[in-house]
PDB file of N, CA and C in Angstrom:
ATOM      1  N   UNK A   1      26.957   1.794   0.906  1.00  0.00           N
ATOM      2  CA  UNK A   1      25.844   2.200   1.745  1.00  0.00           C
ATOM      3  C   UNK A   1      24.663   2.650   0.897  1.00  0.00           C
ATOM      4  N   UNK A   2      24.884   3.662  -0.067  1.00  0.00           N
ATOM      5  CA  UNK A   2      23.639   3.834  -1.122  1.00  0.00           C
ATOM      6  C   UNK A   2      23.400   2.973  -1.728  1.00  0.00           C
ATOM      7  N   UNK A   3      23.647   1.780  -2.144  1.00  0.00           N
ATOM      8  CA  UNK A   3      23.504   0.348  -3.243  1.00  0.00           C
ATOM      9  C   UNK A   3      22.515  -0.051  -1.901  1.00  0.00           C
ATOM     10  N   UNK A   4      22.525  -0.017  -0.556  1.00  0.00           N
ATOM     11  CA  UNK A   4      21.935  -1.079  -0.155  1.00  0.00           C
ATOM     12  C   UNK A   4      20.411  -0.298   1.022  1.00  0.00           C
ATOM     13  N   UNK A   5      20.574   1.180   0.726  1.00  0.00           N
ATOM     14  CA  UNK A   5      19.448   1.748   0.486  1.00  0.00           C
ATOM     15  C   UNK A   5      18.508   1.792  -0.675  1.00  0.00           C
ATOM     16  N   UNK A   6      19.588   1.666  -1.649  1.00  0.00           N
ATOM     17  CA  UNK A   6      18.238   1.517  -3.069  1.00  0.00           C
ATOM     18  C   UNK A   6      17.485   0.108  -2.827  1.00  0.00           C
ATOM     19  N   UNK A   7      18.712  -0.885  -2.228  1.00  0.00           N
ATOM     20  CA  UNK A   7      17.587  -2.155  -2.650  1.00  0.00           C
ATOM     21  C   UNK A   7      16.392  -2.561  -1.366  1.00  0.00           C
ATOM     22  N   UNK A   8      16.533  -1.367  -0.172  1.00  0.00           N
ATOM     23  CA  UNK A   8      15.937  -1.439   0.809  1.00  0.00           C
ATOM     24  C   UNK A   8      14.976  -0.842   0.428  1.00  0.00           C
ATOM     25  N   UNK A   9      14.897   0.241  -0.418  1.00  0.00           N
ATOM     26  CA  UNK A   9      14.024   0.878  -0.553  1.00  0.00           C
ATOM     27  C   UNK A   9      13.106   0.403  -2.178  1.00  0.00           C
ATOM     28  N   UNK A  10      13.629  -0.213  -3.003  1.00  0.00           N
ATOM     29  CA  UNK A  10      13.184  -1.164  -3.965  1.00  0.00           C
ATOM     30  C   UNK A  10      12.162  -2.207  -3.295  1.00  0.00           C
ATOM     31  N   UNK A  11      12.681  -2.875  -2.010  1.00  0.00           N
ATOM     32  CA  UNK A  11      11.951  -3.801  -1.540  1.00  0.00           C
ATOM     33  C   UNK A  11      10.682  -3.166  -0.357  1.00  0.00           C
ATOM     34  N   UNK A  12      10.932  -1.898   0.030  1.00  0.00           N
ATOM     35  CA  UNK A  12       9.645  -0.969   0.384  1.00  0.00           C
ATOM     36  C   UNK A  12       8.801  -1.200  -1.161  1.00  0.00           C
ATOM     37  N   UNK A  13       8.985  -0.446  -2.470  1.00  0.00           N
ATOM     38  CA  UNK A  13       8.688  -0.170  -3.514  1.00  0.00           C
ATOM     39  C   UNK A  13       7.431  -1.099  -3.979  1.00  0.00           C
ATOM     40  N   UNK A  14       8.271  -2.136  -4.048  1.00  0.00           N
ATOM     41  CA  UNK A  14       7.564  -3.650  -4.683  1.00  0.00           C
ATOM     42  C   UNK A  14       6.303  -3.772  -3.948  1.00  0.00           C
ATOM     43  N   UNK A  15       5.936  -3.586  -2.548  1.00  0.00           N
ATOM     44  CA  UNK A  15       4.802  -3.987  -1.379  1.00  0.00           C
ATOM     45  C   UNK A  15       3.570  -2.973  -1.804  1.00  0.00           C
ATOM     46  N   UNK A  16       3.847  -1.489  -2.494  1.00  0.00           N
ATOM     47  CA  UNK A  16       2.994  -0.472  -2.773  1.00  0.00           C
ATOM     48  C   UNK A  16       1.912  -1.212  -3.611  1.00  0.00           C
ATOM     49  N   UNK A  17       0.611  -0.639  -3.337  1.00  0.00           N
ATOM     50  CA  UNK A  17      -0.646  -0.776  -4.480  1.00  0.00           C
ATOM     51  C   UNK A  17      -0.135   0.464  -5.412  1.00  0.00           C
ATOM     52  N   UNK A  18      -0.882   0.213  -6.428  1.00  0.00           N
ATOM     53  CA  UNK A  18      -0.981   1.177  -7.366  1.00  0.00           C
ATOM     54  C   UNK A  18      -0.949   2.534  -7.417  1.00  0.00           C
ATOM     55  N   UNK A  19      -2.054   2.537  -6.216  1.00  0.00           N
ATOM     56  CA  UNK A  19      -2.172   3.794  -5.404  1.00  0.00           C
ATOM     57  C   UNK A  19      -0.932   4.432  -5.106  1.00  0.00           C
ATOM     58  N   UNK A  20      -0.443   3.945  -4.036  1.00  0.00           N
ATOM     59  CA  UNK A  20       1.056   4.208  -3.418  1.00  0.00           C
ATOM     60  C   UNK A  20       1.827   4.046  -4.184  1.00  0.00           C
ATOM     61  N   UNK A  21       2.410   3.901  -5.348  1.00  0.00           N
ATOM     62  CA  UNK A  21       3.509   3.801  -5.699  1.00  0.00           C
ATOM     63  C   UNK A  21       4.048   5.204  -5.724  1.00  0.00           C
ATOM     64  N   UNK A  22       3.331   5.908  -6.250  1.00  0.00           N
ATOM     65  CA  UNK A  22       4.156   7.325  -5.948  1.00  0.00           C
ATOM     66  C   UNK A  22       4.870   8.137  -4.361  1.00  0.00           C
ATOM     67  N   UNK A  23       4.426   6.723  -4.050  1.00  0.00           N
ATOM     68  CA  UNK A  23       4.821   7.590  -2.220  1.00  0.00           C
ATOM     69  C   UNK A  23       6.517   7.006  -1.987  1.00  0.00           C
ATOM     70  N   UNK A  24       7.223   7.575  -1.041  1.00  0.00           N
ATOM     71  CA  UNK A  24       8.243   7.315  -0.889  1.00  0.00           C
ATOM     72  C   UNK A  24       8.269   7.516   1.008  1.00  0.00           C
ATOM     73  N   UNK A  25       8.417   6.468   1.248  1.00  0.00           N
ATOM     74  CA  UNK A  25       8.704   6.115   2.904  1.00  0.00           C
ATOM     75  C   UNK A  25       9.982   6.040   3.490  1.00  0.00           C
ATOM     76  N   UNK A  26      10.198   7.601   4.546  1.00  0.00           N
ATOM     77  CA  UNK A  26      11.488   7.071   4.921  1.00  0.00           C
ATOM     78  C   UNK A  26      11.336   6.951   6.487  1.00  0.00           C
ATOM     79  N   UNK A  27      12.001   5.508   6.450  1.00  0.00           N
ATOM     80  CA  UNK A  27      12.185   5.697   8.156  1.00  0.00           C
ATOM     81  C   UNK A  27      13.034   5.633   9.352  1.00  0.00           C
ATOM     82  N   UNK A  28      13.299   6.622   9.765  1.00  0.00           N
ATOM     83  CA  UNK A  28      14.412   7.178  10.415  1.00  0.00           C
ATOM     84  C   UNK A  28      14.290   6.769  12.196  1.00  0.00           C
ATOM     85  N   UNK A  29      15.116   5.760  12.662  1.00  0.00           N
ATOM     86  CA  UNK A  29      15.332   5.438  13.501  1.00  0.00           C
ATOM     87  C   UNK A  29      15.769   6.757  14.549  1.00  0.00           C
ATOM     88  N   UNK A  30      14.839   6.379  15.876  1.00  0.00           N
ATOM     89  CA  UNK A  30      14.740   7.769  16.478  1.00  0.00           C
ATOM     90  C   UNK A  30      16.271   8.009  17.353  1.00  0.00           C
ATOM     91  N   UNK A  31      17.477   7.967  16.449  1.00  0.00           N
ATOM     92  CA  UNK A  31      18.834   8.337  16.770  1.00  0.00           C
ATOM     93  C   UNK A  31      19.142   9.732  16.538  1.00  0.00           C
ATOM     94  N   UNK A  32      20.288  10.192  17.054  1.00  0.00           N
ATOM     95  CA  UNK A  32      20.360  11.853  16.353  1.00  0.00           C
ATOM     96  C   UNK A  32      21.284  11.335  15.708  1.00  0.00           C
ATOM     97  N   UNK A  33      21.473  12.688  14.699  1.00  0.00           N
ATOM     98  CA  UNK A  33      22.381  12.761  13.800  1.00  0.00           C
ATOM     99  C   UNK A  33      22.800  13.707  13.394  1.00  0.00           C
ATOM    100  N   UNK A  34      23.731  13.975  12.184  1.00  0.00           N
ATOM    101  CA  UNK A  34      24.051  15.690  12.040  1.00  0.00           C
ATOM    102  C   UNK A  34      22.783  16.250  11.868  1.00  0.00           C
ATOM    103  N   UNK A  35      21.500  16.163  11.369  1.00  0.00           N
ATOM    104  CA  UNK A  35      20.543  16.739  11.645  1.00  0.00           C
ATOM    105  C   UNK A  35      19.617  17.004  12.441  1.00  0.00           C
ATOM    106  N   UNK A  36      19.426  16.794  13.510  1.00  0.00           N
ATOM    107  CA  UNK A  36      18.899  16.588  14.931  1.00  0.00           C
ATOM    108  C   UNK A  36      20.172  16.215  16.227  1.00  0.00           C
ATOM    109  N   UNK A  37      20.562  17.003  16.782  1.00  0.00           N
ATOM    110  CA  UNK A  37      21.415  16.305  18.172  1.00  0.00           C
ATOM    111  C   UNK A  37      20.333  15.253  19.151  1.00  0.00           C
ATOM    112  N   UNK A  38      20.936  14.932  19.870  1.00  0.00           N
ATOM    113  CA  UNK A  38      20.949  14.379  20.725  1.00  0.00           C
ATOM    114  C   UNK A  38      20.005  15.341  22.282  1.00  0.00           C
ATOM    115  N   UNK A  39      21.128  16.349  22.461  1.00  0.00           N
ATOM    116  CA  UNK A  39      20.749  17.581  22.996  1.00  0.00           C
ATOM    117  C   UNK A  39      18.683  17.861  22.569  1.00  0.00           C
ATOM    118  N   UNK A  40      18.853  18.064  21.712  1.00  0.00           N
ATOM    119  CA  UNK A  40      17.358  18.305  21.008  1.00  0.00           C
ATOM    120  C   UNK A  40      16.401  17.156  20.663  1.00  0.00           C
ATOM    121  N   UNK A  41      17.255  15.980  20.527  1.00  0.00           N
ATOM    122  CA  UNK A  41      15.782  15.098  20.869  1.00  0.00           C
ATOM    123  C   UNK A  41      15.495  14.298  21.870  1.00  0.00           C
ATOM    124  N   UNK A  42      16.428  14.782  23.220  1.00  0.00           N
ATOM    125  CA  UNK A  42      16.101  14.869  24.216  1.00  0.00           C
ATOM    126  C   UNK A  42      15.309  15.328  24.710  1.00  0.00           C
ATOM    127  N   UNK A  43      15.193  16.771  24.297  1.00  0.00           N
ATOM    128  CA  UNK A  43      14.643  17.823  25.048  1.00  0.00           C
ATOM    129  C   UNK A  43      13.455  17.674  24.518  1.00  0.00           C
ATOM    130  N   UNK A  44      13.167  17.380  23.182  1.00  0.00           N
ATOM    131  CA  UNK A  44      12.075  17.157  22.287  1.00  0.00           C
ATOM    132  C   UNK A  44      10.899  16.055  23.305  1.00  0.00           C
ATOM    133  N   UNK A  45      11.620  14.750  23.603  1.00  0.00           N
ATOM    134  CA  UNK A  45      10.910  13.818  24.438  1.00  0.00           C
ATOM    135  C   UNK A  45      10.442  14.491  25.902  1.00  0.00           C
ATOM    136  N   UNK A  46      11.343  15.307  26.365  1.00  0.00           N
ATOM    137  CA  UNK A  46      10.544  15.675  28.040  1.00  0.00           C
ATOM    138  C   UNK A  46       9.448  16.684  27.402  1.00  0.00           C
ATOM    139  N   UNK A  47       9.774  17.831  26.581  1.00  0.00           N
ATOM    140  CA  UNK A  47       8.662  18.283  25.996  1.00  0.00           C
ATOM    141  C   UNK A  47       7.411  17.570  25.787  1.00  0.00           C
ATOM    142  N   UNK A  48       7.386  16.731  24.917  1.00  0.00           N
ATOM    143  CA  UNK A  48       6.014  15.851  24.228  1.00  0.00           C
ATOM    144  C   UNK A  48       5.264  15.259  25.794  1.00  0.00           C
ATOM    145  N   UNK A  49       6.422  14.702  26.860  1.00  0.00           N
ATOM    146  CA  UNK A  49       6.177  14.309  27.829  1.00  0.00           C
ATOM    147  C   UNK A  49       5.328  15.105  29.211  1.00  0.00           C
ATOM    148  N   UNK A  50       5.612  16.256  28.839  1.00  0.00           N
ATOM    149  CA  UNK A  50       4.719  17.560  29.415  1.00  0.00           C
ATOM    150  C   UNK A  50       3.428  17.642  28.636  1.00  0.00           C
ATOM    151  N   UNK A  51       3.847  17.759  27.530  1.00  0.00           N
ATOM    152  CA  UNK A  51       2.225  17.845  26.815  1.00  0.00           C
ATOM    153  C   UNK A  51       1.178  16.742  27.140  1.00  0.00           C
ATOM    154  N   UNK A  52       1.955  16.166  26.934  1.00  0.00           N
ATOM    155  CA  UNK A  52       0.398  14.483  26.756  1.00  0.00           C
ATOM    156  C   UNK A  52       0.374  14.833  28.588  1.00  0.00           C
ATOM    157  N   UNK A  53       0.904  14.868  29.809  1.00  0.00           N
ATOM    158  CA  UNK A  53       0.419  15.482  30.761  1.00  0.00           C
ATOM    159  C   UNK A  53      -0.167  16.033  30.869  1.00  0.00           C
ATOM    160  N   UNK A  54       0.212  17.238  30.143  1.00  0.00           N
ATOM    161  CA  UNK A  54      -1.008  18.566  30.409  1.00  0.00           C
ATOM    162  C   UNK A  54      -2.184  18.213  29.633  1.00  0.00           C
ATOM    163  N   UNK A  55      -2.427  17.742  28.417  1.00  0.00           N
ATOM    164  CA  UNK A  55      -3.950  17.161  27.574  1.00  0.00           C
ATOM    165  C   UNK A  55      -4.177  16.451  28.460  1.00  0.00           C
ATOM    166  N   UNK A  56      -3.666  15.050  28.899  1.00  0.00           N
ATOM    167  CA  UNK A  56      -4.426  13.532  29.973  1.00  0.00           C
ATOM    168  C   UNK A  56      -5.133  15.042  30.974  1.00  0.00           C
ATOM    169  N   UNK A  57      -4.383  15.870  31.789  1.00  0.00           N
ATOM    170  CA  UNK A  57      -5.420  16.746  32.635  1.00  0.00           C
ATOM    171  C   UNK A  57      -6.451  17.555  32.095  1.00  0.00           C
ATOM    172  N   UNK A  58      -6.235  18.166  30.995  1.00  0.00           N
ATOM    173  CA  UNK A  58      -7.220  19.032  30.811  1.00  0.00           C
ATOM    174  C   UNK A  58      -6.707  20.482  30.413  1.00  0.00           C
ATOM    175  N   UNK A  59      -5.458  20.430  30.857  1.00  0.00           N
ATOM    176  CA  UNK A  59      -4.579  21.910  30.577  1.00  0.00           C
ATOM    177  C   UNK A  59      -4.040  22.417  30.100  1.00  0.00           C
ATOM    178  N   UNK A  60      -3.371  23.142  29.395  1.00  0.00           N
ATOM    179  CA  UNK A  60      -2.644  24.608  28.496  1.00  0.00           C
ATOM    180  C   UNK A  60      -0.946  23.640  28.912  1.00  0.00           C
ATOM    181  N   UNK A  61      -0.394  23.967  28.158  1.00  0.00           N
ATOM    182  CA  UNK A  61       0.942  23.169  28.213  1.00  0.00           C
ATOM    183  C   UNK A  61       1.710  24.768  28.479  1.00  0.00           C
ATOM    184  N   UNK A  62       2.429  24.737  29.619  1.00  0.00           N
ATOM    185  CA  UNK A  62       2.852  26.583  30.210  1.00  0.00           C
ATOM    186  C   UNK A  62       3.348  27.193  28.448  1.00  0.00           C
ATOM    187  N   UNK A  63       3.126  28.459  28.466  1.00  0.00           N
ATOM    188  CA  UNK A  63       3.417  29.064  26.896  1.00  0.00           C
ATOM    189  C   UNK A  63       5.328  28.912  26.915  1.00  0.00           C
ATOM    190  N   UNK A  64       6.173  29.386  27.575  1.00  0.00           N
ATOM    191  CA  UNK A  64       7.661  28.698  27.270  1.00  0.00           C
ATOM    192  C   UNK A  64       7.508  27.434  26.931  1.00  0.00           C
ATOM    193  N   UNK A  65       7.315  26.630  27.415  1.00  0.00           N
ATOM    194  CA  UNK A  65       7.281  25.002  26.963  1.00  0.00           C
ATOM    195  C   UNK A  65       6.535  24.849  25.430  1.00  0.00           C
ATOM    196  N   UNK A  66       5.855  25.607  25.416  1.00  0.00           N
ATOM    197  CA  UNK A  66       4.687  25.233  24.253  1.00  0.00           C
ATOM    198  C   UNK A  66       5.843  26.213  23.071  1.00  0.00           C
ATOM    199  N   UNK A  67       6.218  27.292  23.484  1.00  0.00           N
ATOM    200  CA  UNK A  67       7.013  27.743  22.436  1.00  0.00           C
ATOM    201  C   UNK A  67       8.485  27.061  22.005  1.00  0.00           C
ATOM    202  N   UNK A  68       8.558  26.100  22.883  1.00  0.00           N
ATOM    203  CA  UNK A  68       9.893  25.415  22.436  1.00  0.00           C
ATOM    204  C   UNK A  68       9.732  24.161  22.033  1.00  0.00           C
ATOM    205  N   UNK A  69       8.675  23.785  22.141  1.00  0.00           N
ATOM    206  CA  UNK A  69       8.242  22.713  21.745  1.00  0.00           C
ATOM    207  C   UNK A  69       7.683  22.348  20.166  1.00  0.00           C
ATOM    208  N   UNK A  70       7.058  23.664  19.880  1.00  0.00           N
ATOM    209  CA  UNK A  70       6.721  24.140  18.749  1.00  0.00           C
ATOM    210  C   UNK A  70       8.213  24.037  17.456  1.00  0.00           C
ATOM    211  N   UNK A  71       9.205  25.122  18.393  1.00  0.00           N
ATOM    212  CA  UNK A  71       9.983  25.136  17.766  1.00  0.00           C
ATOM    213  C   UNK A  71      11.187  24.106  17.303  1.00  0.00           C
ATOM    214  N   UNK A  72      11.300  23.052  18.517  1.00  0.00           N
ATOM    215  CA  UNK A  72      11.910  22.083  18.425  1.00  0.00           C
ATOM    216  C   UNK A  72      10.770  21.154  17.125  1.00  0.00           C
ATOM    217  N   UNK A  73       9.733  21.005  17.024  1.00  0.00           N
ATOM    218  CA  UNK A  73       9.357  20.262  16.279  1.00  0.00           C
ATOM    219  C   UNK A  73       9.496  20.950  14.629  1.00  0.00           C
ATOM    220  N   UNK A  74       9.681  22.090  14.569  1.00  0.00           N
ATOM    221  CA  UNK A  74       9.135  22.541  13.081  1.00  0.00           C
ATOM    222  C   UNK A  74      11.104  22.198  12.832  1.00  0.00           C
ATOM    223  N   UNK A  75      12.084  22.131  14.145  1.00  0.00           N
ATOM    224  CA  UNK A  75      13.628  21.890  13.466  1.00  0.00           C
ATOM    225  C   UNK A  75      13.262  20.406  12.986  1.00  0.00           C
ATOM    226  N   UNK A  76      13.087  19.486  14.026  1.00  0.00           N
ATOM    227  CA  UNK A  76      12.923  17.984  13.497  1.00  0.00           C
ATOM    228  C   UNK A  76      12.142  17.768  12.323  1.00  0.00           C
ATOM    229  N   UNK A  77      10.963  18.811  11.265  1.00  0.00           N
ATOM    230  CA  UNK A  77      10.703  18.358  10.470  1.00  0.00           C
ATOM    231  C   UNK A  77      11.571  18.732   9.521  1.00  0.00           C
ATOM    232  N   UNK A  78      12.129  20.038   9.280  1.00  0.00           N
ATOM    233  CA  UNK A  78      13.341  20.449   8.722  1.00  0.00           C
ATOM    234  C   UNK A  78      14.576  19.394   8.792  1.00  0.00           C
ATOM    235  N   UNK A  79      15.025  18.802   9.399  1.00  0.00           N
ATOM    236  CA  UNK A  79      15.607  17.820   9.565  1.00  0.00           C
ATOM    237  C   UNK A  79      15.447  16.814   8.709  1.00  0.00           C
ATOM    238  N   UNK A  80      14.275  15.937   8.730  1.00  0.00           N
ATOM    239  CA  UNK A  80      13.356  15.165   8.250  1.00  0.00           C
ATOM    240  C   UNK A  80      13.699  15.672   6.697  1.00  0.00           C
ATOM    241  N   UNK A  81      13.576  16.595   6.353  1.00  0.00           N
ATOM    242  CA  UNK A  81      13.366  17.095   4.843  1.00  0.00           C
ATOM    243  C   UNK A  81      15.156  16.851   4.512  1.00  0.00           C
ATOM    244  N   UNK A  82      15.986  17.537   5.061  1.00  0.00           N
ATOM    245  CA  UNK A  82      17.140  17.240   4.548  1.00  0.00           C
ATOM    246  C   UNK A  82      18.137  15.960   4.929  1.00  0.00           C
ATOM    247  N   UNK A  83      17.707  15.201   5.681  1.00  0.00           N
ATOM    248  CA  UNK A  83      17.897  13.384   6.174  1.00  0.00           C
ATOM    249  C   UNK A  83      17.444  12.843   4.507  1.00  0.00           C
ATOM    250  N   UNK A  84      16.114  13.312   4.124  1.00  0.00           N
ATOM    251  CA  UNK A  84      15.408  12.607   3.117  1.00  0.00           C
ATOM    252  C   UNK A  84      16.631  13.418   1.652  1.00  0.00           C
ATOM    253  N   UNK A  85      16.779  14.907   1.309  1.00  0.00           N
ATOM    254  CA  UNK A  85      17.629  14.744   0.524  1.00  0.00           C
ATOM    255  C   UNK A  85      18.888  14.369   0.500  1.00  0.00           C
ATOM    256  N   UNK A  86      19.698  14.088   2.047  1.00  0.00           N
ATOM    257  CA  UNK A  86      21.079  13.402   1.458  1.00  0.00           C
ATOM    258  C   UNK A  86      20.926  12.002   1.330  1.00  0.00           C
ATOM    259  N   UNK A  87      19.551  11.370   1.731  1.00  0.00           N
ATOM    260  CA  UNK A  87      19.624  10.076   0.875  1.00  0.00           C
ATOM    261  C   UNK A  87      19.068  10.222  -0.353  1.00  0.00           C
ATOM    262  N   UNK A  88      18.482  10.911  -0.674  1.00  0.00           N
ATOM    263  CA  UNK A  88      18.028  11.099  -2.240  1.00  0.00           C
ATOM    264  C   UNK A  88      19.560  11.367  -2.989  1.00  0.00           C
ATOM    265  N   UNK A  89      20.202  12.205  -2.584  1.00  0.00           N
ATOM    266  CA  UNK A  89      21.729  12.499  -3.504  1.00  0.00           C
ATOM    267  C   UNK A  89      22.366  11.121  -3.128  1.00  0.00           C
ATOM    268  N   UNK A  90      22.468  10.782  -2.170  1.00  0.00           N
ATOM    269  CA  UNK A  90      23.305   9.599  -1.621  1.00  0.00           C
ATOM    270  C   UNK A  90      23.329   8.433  -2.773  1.00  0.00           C
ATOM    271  N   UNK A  91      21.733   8.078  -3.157  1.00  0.00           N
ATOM    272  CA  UNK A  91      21.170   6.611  -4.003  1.00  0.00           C
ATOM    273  C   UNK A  91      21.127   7.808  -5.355  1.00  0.00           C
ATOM    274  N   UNK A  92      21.328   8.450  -5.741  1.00  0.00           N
ATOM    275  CA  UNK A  92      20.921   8.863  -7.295  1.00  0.00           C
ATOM    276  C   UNK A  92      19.468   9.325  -7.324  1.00  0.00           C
ATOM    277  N   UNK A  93      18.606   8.602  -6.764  1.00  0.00           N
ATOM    278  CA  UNK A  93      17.240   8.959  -6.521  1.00  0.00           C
ATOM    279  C   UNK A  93      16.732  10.278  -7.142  1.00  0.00           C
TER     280      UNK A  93
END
């Protein structure tokens, strides 16, 4: 499984300008996993789904919603960060 992330991610690698080569792209199919449930990116979608409601009107997204919403997103980037190091340990990277 790591042999065939390196060469997935070798063949991201190769497409970079000069510029980008220092960047590293990961992209995580919107499944849960041990780092995000299911439970939570559920809840994550009716959330976002209230918001872009309440902006399309004009309105304040209610403050419970907005505080869990908040908080559900700062877990999914936390997530995001350690998804990205067990494939970094995973490939040697």
């Amino acid at each position: 499984m790591a042999a065939l992330r390196v060469r997935r991610f070798d063949a991201i690698a190769c497409q970079l300008t000069e510029e980008e080569s220092g960047t590293i792209v990961i992209v995580q199919n919107w499944r849960p996993d041990s780092f995000f449930s299911a439970e939570r990116r559920d809840r994550l979608a009716v959330l976002m789904s209230r918001w872009r409601q309440a902006r399309d009107a004009g309105r304040e997204l209610v403050p419970d919603d907005r505080s869990e919403l908040e908080a559900l997103v700062g877990a999914e980037e936390g997530a995001a960060t350690k998804r990205a190091e067990a494939i970094s340990d995973e490939s040697g990277l």
